[in-house]
PDB file of N, CA and C in Angstrom:
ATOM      1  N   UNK A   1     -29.484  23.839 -74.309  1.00  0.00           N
ATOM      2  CA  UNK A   1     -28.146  23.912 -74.865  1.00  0.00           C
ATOM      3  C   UNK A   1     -27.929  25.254 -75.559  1.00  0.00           C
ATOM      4  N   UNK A   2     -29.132  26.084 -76.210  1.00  0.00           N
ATOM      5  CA  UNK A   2     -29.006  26.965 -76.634  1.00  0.00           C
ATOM      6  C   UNK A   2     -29.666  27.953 -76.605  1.00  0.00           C
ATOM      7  N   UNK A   3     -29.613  29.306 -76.410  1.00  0.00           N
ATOM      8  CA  UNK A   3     -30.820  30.512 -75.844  1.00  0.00           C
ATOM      9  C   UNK A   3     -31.227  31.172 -77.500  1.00  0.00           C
ATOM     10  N   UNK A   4     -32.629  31.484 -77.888  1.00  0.00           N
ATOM     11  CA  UNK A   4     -33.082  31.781 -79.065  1.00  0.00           C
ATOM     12  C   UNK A   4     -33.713  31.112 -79.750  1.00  0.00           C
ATOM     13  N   UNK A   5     -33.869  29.750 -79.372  1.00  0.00           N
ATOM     14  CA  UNK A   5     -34.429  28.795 -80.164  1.00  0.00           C
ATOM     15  C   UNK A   5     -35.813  29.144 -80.634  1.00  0.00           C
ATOM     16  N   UNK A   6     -36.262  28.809 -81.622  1.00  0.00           N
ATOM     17  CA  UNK A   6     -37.631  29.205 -81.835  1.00  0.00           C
ATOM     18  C   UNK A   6     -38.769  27.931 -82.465  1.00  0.00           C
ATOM     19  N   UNK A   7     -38.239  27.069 -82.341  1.00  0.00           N
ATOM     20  CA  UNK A   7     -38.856  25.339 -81.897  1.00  0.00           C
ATOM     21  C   UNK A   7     -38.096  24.750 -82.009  1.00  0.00           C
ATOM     22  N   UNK A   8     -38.543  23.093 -82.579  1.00  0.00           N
ATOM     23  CA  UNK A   8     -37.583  21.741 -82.790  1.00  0.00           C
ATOM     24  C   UNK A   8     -37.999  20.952 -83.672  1.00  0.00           C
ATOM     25  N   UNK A   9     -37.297  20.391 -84.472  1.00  0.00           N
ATOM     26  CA  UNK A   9     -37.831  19.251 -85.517  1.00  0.00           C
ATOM     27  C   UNK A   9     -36.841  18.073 -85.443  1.00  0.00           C
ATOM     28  N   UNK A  10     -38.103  16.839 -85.164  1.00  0.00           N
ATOM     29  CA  UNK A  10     -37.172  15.674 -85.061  1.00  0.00           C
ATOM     30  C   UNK A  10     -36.312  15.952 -83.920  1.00  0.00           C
ATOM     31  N   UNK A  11     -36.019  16.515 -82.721  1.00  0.00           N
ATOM     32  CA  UNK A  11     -35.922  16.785 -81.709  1.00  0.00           C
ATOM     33  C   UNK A  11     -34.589  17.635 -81.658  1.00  0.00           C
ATOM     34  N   UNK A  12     -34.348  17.908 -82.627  1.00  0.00           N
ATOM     35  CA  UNK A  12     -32.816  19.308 -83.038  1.00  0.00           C
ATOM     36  C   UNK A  12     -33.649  20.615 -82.508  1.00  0.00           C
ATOM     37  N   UNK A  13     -33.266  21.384 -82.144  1.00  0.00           N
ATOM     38  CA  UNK A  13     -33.436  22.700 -81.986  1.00  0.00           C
ATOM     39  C   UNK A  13     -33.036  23.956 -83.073  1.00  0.00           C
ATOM     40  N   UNK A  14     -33.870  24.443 -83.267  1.00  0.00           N
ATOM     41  CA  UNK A  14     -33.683  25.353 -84.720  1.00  0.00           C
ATOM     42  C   UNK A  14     -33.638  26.851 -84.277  1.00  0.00           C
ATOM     43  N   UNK A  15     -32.466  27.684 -84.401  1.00  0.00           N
ATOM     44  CA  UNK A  15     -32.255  28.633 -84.315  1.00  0.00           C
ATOM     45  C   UNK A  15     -31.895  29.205 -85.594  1.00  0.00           C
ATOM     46  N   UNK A  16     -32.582  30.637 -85.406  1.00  0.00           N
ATOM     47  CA  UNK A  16     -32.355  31.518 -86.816  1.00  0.00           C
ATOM     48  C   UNK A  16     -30.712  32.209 -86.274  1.00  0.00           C
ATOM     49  N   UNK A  17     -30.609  32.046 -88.298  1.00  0.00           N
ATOM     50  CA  UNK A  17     -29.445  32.618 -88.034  1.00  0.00           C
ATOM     51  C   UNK A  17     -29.107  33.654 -89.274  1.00  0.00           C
ATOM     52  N   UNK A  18     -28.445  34.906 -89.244  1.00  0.00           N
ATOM     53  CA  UNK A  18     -27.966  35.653 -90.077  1.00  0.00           C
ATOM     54  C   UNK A  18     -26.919  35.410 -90.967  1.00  0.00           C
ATOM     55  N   UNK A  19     -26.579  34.138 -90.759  1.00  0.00           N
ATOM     56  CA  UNK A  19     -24.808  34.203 -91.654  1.00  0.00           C
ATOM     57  C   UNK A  19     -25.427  33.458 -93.451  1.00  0.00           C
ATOM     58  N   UNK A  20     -26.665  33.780 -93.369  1.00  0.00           N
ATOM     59  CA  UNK A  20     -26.842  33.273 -94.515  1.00  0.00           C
ATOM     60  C   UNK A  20     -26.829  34.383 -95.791  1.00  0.00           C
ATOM     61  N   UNK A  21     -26.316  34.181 -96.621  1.00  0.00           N
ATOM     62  CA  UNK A  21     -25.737  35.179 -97.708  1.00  0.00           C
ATOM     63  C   UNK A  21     -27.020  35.453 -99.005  1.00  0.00           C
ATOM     64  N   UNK A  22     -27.284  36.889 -98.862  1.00  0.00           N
ATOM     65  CA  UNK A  22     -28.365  36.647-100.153  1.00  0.00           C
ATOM     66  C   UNK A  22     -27.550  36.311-101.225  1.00  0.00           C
ATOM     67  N   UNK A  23     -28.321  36.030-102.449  1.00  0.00           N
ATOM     68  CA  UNK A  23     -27.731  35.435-103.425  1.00  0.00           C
ATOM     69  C   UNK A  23     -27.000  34.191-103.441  1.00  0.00           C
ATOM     70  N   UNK A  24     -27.006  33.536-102.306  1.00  0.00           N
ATOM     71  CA  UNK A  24     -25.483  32.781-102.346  1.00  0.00           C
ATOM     72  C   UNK A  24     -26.320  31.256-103.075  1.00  0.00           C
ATOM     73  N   UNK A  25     -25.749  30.664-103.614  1.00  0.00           N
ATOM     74  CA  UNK A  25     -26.137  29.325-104.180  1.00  0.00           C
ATOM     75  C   UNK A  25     -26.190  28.247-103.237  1.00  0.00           C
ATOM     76  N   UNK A  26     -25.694  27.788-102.048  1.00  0.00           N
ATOM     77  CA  UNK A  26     -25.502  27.051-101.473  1.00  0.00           C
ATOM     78  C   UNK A  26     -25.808  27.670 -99.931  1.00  0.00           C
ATOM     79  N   UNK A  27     -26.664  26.697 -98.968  1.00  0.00           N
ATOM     80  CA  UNK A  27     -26.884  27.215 -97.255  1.00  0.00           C
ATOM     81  C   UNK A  27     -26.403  26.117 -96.791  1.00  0.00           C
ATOM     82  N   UNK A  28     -25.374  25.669 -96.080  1.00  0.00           N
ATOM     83  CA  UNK A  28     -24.711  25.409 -94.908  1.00  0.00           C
ATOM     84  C   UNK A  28     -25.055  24.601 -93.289  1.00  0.00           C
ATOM     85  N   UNK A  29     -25.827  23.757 -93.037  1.00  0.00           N
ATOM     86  CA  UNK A  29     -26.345  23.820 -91.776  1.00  0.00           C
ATOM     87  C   UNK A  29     -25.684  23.116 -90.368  1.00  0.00           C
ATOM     88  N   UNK A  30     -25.719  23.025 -89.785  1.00  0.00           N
ATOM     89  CA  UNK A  30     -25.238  21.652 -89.098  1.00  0.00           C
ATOM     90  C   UNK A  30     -25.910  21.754 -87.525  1.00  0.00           C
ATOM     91  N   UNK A  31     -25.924  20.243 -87.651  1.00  0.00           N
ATOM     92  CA  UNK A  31     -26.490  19.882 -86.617  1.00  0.00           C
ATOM     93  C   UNK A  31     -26.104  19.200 -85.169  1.00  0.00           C
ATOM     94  N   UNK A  32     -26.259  19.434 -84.616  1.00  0.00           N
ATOM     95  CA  UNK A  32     -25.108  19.030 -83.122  1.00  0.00           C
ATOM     96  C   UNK A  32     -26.008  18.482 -82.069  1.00  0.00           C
ATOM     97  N   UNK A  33     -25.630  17.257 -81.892  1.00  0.00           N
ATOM     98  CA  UNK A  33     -26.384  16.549 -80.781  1.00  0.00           C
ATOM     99  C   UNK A  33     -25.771  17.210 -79.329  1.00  0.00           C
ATOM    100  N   UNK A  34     -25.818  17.208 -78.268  1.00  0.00           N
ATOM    101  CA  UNK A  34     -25.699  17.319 -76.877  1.00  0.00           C
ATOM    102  C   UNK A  34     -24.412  16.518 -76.652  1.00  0.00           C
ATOM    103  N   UNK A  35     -23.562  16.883 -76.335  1.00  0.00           N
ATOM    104  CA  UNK A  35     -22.417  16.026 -75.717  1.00  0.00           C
ATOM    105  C   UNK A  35     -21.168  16.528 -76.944  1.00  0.00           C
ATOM    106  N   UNK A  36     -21.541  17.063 -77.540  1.00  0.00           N
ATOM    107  CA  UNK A  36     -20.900  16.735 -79.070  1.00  0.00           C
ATOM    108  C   UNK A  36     -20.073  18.346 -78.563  1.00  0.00           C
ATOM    109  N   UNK A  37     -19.957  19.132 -78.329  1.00  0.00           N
ATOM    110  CA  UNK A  37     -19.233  20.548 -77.863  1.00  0.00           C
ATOM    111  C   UNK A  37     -18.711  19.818 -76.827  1.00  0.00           C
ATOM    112  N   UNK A  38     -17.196  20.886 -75.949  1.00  0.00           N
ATOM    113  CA  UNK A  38     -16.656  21.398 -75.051  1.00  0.00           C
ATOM    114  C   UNK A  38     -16.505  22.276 -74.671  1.00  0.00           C
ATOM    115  N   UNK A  39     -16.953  23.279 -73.549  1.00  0.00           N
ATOM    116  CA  UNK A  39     -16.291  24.254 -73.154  1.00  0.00           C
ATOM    117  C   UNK A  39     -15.062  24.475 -72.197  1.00  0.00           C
ATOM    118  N   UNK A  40     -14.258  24.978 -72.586  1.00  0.00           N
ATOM    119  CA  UNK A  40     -13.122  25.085 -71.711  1.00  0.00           C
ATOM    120  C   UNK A  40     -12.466  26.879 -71.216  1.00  0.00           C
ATOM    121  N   UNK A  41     -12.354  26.789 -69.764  1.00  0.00           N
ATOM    122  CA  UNK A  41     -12.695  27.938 -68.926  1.00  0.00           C
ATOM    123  C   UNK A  41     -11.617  28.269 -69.265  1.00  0.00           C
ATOM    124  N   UNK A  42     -11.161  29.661 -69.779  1.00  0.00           N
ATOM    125  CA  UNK A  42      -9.616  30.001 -69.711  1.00  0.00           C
ATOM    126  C   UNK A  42      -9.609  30.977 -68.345  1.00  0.00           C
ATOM    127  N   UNK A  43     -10.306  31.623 -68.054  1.00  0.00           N
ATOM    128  CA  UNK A  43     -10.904  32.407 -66.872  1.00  0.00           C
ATOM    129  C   UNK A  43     -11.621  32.554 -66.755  1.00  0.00           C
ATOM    130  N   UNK A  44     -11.850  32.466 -65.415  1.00  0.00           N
ATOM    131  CA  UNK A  44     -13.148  32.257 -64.711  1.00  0.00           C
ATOM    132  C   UNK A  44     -13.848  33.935 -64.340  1.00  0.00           C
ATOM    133  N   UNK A  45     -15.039  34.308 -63.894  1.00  0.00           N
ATOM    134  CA  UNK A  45     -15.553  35.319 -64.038  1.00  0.00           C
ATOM    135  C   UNK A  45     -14.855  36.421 -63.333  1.00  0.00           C
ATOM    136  N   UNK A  46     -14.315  37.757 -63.894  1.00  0.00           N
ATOM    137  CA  UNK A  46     -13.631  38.828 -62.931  1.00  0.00           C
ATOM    138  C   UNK A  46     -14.369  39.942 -63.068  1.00  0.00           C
ATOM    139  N   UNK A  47     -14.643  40.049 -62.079  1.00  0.00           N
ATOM    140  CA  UNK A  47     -14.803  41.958 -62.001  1.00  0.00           C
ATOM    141  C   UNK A  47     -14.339  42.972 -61.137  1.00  0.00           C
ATOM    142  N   UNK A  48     -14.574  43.981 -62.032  1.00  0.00           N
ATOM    143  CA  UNK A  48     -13.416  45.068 -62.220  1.00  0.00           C
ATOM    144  C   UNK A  48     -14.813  46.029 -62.165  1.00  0.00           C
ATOM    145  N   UNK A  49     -14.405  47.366 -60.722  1.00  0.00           N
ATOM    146  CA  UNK A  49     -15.343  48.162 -60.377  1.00  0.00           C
ATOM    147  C   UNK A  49     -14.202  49.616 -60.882  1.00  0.00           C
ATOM    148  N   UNK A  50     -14.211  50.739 -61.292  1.00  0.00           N
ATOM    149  CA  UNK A  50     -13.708  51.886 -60.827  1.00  0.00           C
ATOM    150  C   UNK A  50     -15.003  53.060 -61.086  1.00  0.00           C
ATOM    151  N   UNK A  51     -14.216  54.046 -59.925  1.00  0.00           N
ATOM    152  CA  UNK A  51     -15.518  55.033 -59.362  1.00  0.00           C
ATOM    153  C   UNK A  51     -14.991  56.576 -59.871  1.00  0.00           C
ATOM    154  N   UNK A  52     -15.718  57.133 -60.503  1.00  0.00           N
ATOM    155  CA  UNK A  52     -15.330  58.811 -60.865  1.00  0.00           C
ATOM    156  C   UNK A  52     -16.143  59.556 -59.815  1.00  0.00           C
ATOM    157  N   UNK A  53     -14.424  59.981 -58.844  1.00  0.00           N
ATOM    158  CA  UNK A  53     -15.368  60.685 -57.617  1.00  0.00           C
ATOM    159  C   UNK A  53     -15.843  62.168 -58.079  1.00  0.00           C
ATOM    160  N   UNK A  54     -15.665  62.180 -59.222  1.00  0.00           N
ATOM    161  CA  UNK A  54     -16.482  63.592 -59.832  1.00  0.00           C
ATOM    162  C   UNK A  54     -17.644  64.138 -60.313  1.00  0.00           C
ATOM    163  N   UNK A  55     -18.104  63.039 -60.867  1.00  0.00           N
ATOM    164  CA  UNK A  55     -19.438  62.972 -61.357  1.00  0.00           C
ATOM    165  C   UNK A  55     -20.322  61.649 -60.838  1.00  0.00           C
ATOM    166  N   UNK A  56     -19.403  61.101 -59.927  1.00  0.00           N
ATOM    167  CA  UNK A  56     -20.353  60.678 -58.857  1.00  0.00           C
ATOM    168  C   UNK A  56     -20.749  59.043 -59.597  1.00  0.00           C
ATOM    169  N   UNK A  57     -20.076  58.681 -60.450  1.00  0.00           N
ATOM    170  CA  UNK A  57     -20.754  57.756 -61.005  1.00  0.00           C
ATOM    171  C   UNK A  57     -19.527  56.321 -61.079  1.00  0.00           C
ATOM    172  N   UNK A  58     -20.401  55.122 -60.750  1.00  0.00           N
ATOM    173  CA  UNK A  58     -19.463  53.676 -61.088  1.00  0.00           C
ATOM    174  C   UNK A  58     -19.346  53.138 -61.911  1.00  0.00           C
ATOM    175  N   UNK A  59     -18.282  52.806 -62.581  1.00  0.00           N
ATOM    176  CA  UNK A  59     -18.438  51.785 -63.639  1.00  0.00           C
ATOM    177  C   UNK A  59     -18.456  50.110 -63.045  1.00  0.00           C
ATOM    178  N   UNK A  60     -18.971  48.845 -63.317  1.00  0.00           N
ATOM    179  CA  UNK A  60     -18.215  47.697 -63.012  1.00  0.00           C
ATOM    180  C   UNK A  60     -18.622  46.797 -64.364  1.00  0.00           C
ATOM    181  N   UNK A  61     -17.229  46.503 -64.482  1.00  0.00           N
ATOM    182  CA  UNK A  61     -17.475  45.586 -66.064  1.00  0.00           C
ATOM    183  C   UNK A  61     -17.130  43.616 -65.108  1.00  0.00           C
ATOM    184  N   UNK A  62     -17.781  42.952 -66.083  1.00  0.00           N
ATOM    185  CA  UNK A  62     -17.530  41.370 -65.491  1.00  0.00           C
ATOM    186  C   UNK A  62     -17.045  40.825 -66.829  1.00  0.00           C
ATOM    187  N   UNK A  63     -16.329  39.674 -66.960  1.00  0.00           N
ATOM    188  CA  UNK A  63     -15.882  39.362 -68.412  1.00  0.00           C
ATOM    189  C   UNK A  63     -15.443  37.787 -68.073  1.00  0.00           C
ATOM    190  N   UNK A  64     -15.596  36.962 -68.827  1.00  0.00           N
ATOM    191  CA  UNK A  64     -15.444  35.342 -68.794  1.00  0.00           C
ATOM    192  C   UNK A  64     -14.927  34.495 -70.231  1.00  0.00           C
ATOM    193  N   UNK A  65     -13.820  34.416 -69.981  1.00  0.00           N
ATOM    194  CA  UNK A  65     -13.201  33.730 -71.431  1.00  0.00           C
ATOM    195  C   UNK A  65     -13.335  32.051 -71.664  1.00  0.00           C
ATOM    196  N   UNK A  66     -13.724  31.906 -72.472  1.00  0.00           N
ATOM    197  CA  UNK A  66     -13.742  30.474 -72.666  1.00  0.00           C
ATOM    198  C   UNK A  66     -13.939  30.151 -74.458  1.00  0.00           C
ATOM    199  N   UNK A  67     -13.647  28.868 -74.451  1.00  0.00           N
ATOM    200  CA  UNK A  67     -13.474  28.440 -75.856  1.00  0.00           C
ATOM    201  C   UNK A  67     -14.396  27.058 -76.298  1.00  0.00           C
ATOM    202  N   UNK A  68     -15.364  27.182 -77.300  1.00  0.00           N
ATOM    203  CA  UNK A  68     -16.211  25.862 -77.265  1.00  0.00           C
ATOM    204  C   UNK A  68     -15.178  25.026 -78.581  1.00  0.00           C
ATOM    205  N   UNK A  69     -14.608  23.562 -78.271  1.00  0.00           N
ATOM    206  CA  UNK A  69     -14.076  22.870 -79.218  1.00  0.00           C
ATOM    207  C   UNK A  69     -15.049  21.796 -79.433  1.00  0.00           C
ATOM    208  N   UNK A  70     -14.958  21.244 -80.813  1.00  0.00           N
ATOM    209  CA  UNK A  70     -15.972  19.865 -80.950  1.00  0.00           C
ATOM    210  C   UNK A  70     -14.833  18.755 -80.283  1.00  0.00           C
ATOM    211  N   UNK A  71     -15.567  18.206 -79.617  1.00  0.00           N
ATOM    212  CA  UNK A  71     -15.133  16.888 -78.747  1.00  0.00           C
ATOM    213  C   UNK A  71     -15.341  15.847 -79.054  1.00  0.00           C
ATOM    214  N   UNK A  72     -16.451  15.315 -80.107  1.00  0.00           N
ATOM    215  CA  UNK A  72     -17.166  14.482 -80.582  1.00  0.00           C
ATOM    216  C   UNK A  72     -17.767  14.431 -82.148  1.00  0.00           C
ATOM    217  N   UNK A  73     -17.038  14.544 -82.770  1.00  0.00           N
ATOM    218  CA  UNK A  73     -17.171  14.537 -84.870  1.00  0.00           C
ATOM    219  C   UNK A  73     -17.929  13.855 -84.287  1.00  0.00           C
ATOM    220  N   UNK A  74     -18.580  12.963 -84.190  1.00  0.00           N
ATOM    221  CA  UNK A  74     -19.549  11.421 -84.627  1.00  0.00           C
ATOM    222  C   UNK A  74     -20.791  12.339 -84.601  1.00  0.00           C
ATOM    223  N   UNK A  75     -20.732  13.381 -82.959  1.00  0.00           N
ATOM    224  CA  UNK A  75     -22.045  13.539 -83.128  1.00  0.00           C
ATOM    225  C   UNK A  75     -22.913  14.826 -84.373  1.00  0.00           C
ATOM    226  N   UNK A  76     -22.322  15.371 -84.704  1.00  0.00           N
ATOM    227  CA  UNK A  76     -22.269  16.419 -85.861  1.00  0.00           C
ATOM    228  C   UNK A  76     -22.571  16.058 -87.259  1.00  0.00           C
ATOM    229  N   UNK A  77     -23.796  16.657 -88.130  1.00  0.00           N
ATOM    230  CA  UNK A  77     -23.967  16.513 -88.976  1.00  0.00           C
ATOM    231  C   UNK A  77     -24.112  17.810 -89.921  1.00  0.00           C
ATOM    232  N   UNK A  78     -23.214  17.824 -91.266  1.00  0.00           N
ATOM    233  CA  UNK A  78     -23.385  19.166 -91.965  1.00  0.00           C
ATOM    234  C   UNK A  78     -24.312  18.900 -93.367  1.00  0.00           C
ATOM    235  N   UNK A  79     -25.448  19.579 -93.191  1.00  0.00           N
ATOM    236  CA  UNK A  79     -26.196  19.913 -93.974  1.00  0.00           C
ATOM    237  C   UNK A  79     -26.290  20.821 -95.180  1.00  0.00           C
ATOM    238  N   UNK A  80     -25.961  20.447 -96.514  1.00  0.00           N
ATOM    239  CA  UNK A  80     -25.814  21.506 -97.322  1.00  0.00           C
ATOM    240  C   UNK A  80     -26.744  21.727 -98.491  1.00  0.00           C
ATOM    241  N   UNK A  81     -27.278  22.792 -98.854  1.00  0.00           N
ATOM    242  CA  UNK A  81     -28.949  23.007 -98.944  1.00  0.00           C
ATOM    243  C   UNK A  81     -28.160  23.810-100.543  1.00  0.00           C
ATOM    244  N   UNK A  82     -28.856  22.817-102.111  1.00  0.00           N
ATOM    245  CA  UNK A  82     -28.570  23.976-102.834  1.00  0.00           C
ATOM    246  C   UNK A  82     -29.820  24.663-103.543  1.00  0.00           C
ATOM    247  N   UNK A  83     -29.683  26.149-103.840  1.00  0.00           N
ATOM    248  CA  UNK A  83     -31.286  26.630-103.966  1.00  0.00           C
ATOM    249  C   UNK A  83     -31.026  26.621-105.541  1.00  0.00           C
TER     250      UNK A  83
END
């Protein structure tokens, strides 16, 4: 479900994450079972080639829009950690 993971506890998958604030009094967590996201395609994959016949060189960019909504509150749990 997710790329970075760096194990599992109790069978959640634990990824590090940066949005945690030094100093801050309070950490944030939450936990998301499988089924519990949506993704929805707004476009599907395009690419786009152009060529500089001058220096001989191609560009091609690919780009894919989509939006993840929670589909499922039940399955979601927020964890809030105070230090």
């Amino acid at each position: 479900m997710v790329t970075g993971t760096i194990g599992s506890i109790a069978g959640c998958q634990v990824v590090v994450s940066k949005r945690i604030v030094a100093g801050a009094t309070t950490v944030e967590n939450f936990i998301v079972k499988s089924n519990a996201l949506t993704l929805y395609l707004k476009r599907d994959t395009a690419v786009e080639a152009d060529r500089d016949i001058l220096t001989k060189t191609s560009v091609i960019t690919v780009d894919k829009h989509f939006v993840a909504v929670l589909s499922d509150a039940s399955k979601v749990v927020k964890a809030t950690f105070l230090k």
